[in-house]
Protein backbone atom coordinates (compact mmCIF):
# COMPACT_ATOMS: atom_id res chain seq x y z
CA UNK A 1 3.74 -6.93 12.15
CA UNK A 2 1.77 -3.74 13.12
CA UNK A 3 0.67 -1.69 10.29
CA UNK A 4 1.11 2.28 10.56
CA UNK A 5 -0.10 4.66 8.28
CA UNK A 6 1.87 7.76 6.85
CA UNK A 7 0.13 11.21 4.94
CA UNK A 8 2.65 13.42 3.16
CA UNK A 9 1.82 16.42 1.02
CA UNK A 10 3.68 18.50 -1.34
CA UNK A 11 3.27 21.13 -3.97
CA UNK A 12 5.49 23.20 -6.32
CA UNK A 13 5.15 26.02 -8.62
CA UNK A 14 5.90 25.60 -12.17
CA UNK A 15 9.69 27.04 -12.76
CA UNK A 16 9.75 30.62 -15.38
CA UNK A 17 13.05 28.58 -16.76
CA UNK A 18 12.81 25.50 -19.09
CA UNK A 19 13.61 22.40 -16.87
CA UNK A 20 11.77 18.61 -17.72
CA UNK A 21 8.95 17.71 -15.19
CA UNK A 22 9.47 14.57 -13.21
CA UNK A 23 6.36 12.96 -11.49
CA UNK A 24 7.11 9.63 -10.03
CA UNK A 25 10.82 9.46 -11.07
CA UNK A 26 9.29 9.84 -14.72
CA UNK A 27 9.84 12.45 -17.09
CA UNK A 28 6.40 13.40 -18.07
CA UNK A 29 7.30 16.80 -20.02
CA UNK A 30 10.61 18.15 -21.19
CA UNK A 31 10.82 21.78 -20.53
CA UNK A 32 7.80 22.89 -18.64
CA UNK A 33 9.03 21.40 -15.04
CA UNK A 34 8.65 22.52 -11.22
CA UNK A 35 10.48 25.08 -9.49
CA UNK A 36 12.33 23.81 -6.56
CA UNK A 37 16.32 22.68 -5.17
CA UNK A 38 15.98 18.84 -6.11
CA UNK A 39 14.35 17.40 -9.14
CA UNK A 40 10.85 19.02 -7.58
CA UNK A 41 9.09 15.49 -8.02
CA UNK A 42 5.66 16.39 -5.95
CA UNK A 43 4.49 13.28 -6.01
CA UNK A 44 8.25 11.19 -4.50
CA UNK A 45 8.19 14.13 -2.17
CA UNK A 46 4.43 13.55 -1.08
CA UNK A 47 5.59 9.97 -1.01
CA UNK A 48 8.63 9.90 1.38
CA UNK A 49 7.03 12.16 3.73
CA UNK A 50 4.14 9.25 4.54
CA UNK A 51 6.46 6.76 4.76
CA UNK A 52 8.91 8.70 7.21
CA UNK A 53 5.86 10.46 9.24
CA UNK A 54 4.49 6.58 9.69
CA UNK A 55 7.65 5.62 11.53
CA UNK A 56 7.85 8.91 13.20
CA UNK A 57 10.90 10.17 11.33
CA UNK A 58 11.43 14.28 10.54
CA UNK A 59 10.24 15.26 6.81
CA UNK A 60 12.09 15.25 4.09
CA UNK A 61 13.77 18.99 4.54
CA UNK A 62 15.57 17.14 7.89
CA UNK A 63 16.96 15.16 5.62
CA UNK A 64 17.25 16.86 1.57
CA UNK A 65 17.75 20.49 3.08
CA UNK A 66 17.38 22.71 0.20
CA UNK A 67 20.21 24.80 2.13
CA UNK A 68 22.34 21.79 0.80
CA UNK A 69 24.62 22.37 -2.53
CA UNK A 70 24.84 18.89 -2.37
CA UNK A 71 20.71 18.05 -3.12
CA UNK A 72 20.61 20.80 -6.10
CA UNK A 73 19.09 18.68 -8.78
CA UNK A 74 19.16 15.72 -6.79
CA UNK A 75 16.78 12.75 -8.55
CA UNK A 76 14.09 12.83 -5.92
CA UNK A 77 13.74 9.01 -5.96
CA UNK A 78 17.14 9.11 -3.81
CA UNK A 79 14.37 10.81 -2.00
CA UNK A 80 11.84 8.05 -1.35
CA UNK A 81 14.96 5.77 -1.51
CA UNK A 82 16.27 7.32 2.04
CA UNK A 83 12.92 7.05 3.70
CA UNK A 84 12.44 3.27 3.14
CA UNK A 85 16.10 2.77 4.16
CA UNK A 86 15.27 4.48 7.48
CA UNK A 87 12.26 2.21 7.26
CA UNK A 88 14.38 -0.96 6.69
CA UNK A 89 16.03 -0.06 9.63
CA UNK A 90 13.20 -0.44 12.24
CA UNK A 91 12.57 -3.70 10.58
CA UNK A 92 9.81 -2.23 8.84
CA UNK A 93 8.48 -2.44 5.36
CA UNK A 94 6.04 -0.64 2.65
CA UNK A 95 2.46 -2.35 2.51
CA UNK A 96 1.04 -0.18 0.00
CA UNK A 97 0.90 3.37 -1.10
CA UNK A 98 -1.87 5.45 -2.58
CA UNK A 99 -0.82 8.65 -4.35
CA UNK A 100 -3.24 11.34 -6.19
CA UNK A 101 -1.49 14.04 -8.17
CA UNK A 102 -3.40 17.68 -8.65
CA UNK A 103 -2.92 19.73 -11.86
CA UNK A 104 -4.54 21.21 -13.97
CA UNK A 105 -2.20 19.65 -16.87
CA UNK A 106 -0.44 17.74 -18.21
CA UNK A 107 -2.65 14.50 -18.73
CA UNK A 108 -1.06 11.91 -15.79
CA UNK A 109 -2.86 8.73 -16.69
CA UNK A 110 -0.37 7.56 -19.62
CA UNK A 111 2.53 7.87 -17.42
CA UNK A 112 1.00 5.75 -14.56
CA UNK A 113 2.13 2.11 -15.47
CA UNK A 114 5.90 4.00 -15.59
CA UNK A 115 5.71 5.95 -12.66
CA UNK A 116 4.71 2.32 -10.80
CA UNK A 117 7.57 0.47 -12.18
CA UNK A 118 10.20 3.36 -10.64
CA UNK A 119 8.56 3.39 -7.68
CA UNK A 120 7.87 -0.01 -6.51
CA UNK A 121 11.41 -1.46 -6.92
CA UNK A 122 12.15 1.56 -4.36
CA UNK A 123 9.16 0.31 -1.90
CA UNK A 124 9.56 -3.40 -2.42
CA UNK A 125 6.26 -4.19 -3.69
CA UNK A 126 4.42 -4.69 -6.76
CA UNK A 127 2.96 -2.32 -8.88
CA UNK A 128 -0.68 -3.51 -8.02
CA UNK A 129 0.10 -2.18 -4.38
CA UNK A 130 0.51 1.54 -5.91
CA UNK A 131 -1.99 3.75 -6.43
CA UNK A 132 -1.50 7.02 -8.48
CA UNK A 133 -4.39 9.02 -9.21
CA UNK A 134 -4.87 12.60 -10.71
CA UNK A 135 -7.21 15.10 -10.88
CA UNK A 136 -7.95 18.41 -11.21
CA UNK A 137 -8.67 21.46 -9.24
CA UNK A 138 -11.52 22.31 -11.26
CA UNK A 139 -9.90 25.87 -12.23
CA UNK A 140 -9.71 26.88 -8.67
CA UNK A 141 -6.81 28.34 -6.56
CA UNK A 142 -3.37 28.27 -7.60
CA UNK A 143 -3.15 25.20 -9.34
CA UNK A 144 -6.46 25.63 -10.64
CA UNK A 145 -4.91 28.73 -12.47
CA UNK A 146 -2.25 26.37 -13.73
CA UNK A 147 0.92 27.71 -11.53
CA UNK A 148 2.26 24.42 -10.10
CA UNK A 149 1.33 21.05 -9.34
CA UNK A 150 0.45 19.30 -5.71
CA UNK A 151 0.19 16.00 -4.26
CA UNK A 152 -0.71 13.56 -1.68
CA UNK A 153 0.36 10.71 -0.58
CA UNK A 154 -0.82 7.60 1.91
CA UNK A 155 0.95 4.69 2.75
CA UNK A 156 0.90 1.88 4.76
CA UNK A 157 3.78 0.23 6.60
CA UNK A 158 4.36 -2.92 8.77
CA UNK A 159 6.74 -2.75 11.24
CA UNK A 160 7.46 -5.39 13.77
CA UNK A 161 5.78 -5.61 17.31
């Protein structure tokens, strides 16, 4: 197998209406969420953008275009779900993923073991081979002011010669 690595970024603003916040396919808070057409998970969105820019595939608004009725509100693990498919089908197969979440709140690290769980029965691998990191922006910029949220996201994938 031949390993290929994927980046993806994303970042949201916090939405002026009541809606839960979903990081990881995990509800983390229950009204102050992230603007955007789908569930506005940064970090799946982050997430299936590595894994289809490592095999080469368009990003996720190819795919999830917010011009869609049909995404509003969509679970954005469907997300991540469609990107290893179109992995699967180049024979291909997550190695490992490493994630780190900016914001300036809410506190990440208790949701981490869930957030894990969701996501590796999506990637086919254990929750040992996800990292999911947070940190802050130290009060600077945008989400240093609080407004939204931001991540990255690496993975590796091994697709055959």
């Amino acid at each position: 197998m031949i390993p290929l690595v994927g980046f993806g970024y994303d970042i949201h603003r916090f939405s002026t209406a009541p809606r839960p916040l979903v990081l990881g396919g995990v509800r983390v808070h229950d009204t102050r969420g992230l603007d955007g057409h789908s569930d506005a998970d940064v970090l799946c969105h982050a997430l299936a953008d590595a894994i289809l820019g490592s095999i080469g595939e368009p990003d996720i608004g190819h795919w999830f275009p917010p011009t869609d009725p049909a995404c509003a509100g969509i679970c954005s693990l469907r997300i991540v779900e469609k990107a290893v498919e179109l992995l699967r089908a180049k024979g291909g197969k997550v190695g490992n993923a490493d994630c780190t979440l900016i914001a300036e709140a809410p506190r990440i690290l208790p949701h981490v073991p869930a957030m894990k769980d969701a996501l590796s029965h999506i990637l086919g691998v254990a929750p040992a081979s996800i990292g999911i990191k947070a940190t802050t922006n130290e009060k600077l910029g945008s989400i240093g002011r609080g407004e939204g949220i931001a991540a990255f996201a690496t993975v590796c994938v091994l697709l055959p010669e």
